[in-house]
Protein backbone atom coordinates (compact mmCIF):
# COMPACT_ATOMS: atom_id res chain seq x y z
CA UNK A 1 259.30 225.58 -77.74
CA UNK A 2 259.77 225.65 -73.97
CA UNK A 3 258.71 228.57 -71.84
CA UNK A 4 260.72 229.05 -68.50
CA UNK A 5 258.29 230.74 -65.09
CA UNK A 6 259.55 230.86 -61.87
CA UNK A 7 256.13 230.21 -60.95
CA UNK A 8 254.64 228.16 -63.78
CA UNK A 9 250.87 227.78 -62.97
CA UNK A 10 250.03 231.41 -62.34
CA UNK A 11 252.02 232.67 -65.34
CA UNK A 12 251.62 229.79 -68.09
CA UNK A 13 248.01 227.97 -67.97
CA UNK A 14 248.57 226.10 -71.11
CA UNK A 15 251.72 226.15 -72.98
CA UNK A 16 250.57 223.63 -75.43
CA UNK A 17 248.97 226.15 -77.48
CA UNK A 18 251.85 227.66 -78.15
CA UNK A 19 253.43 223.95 -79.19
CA UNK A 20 255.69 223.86 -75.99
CA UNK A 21 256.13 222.92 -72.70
CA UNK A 22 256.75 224.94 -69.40
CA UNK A 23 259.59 224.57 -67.64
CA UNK A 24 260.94 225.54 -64.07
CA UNK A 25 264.59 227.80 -63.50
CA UNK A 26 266.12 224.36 -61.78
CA UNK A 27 265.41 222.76 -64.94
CA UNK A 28 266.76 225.70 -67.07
CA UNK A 29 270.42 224.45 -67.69
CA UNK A 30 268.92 221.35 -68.77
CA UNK A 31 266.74 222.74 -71.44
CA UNK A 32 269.39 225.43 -73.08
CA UNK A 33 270.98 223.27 -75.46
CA UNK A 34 267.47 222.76 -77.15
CA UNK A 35 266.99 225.95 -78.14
CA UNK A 36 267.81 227.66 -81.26
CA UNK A 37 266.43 230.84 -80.04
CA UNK A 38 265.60 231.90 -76.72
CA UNK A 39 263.59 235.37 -75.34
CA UNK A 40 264.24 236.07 -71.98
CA UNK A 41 262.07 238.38 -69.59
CA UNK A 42 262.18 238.22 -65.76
CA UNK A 43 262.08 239.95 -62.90
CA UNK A 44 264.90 238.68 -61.91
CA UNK A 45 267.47 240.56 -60.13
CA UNK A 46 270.21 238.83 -61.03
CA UNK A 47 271.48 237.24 -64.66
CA UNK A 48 269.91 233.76 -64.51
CA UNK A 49 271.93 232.70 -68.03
CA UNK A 50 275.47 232.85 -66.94
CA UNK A 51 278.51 233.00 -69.67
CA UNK A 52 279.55 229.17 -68.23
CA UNK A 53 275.94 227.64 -69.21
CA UNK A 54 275.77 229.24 -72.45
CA UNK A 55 279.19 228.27 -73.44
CA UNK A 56 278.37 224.62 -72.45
CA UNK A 57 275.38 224.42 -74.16
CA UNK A 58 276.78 225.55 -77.25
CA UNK A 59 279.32 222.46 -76.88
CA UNK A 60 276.58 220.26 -76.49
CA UNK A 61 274.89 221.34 -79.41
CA UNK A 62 278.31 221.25 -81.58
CA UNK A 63 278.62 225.01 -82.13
CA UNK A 64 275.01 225.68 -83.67
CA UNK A 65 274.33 228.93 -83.29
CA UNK A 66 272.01 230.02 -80.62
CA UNK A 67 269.82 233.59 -81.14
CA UNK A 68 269.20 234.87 -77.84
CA UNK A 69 266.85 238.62 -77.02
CA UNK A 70 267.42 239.88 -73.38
CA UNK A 71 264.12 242.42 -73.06
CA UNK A 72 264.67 242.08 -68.84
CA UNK A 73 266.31 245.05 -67.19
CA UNK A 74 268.17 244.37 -65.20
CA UNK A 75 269.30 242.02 -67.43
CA UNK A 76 268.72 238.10 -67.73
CA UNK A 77 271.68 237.04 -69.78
CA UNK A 78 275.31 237.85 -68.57
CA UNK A 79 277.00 240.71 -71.23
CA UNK A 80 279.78 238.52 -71.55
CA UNK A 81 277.86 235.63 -73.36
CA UNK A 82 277.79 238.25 -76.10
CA UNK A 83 281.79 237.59 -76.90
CA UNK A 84 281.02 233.85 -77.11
CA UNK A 85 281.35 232.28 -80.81
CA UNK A 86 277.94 230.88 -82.05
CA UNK A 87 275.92 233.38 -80.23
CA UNK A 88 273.42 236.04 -81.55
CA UNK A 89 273.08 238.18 -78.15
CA UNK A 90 270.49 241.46 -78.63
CA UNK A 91 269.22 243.47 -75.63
CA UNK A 92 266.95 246.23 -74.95
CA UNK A 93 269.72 249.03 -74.98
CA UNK A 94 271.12 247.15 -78.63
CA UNK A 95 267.10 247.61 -79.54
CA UNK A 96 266.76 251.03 -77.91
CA UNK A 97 269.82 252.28 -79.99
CA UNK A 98 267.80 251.40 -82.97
CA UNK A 99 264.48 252.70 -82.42
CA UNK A 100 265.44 255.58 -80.03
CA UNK A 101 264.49 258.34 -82.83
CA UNK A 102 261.09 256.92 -82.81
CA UNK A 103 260.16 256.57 -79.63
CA UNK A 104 256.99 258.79 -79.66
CA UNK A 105 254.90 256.13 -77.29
CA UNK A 106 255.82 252.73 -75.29
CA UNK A 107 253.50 251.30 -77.77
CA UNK A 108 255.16 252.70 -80.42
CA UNK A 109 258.26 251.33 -79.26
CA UNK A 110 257.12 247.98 -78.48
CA UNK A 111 255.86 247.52 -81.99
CA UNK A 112 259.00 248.92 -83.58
CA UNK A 113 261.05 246.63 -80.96
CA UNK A 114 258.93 243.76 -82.25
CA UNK A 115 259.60 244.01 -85.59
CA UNK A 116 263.09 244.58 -85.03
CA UNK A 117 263.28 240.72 -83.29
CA UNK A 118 261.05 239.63 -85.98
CA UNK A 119 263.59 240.79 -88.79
CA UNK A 120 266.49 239.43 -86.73
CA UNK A 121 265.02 235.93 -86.55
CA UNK A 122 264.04 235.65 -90.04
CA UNK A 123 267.57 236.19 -90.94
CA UNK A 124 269.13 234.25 -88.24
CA UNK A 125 266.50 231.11 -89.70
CA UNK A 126 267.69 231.82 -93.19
CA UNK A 127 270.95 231.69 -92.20
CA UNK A 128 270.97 227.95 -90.39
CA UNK A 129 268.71 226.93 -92.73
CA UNK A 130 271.52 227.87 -95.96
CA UNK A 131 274.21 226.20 -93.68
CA UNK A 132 272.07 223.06 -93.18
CA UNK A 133 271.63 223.01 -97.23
CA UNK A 134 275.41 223.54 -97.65
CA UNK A 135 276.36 220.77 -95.54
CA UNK A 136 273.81 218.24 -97.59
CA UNK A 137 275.33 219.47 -100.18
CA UNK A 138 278.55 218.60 -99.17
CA UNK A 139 277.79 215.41 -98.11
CA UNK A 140 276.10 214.35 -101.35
CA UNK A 141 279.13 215.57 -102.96
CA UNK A 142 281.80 213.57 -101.14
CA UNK A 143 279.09 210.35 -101.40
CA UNK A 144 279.03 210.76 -104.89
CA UNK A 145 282.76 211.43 -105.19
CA UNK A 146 283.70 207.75 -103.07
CA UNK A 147 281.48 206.49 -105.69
CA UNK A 148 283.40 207.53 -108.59
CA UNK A 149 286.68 206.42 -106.69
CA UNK A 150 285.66 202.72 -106.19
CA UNK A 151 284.50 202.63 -110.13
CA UNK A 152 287.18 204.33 -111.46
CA UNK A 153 289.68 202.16 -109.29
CA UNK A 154 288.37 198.86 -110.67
CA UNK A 155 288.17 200.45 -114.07
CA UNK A 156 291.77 201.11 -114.32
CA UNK A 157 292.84 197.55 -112.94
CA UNK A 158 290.84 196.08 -115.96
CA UNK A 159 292.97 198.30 -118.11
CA UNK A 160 295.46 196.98 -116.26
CA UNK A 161 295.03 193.32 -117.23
CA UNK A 162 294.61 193.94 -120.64
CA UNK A 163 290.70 194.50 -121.18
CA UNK A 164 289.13 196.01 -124.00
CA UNK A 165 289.05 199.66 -123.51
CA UNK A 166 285.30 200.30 -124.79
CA UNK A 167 283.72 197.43 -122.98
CA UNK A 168 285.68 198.97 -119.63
CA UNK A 169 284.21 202.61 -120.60
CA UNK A 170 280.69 200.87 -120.73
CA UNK A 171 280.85 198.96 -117.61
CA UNK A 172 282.50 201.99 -115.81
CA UNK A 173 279.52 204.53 -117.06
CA UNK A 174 276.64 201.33 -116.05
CA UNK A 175 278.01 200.71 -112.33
CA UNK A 176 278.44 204.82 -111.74
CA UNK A 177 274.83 205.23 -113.24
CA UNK A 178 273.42 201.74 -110.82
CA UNK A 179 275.69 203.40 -108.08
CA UNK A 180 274.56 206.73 -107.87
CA UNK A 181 270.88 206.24 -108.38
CA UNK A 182 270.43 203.23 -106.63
CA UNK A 183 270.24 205.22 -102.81
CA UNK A 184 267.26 207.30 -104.67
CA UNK A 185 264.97 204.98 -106.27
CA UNK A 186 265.12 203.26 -102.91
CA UNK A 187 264.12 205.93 -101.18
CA UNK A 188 261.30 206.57 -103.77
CA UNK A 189 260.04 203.35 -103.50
CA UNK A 190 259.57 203.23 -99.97
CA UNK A 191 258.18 206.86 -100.38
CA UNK A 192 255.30 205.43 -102.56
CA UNK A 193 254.66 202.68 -100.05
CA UNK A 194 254.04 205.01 -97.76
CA UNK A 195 252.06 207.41 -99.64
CA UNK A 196 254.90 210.44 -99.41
CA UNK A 197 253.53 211.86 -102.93
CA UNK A 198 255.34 215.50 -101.56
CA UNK A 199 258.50 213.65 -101.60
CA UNK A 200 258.01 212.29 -104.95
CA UNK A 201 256.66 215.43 -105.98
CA UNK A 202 259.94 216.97 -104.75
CA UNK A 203 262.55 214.57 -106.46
CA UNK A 204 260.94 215.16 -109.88
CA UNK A 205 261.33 219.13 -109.17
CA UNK A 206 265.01 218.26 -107.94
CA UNK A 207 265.32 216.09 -110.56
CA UNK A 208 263.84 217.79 -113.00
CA UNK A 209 262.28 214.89 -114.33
């Protein structure tokens, strides 16, 4: 987590109990592309996270979303990020429009406001974290499917020069079975040497050995 001050001693003493790192506004357009969710509140008169920086940022970061919360009035983040692809963008009038009914104290408000972002984030975390899952999913599947290719190829050319059908059935189901589990009992072996019992733990539950 970074944490952006114009003026960082006064307004951070120690951002390390937080787990982050302080950073300065000159350094800001170097540090956006980290971030997979960013709260900004300044005094700041004018936007200091223009439509141009987010959009870059999201290239660097290959169009992973970004969740962004603008709480500064006037505001921090330029309304047009808001049409960019890949970003979340919620300000105070999008939370005010929400809570407005039950606005009986700034307190009140804040709290509500607070649980509002909380809500958001947990879904926006859900969210990547299902995509990331989908796309190791994915890329087991193709792995596995190259696999069967390269088996099945040689398979049929034994067919092909006149080998006996059973003992090509065997061979093809012992390489796919060497093939496909070899990767895994690798990594479990170096997973014991090292003592990663959670990872063991968690390929017998995958397993479902």
């Amino acid at each position: 987590m970074s944490i952006h001050c114009p003026q960082i001693k006064p307004s951070i003493n120690n951002p390390s109990q937080f787990n982050g790192y302080a950073i300065a506004l000159s350094e800001l357009p170097l540090h956006i592309a980290e971030a997979d969710i960013i709260v900004s509140s300044t005094a700041s008169q004018l936007p200091i996270l223009g439509k141009g920086l987010v959009e870059s940022a999201i290239t660097k970061r290959k169009h992973k979303p970004i969740f962004m919360v603008d709480l500064a009035v006037p505001r921090d983040i330029e309304p047009e990020v808001a049409k960019l692809n890949d970003v979340f963008l919620y300000t105070v009038d999008d939370l005010q429009n929400i809570i407005k009914d039950n606005l009986n104290s700034r307190r009140q408000a804040a709290e509500q406001a607070e649980e509002i972002i909380d809500t958001n984030v947990e879904h926006f975390l859900s969210w990547m974290k299902a995509q990331t899952v989908q796309s190791t999913i994915v890329d087991y599947r193709q792995q596995a499917s190259v696999l069967q290719q390269e088996s099945l190829k040689k398979a049929l050319a034994s067919l092909q020069n006149g080998g006996s059908p059973e003992d090509i059935m065997q061979q093809l189901a012992h390489t796919l079975t060497n093939k496909l589990t070899h990767t895994p009992c690798t990594q479990l072996r170096k997973a014991s040497e090292n003592e990663r019992h959670d990872l063991i733990a968690a390929a017998r539950e995958i397993f479902k050995l």
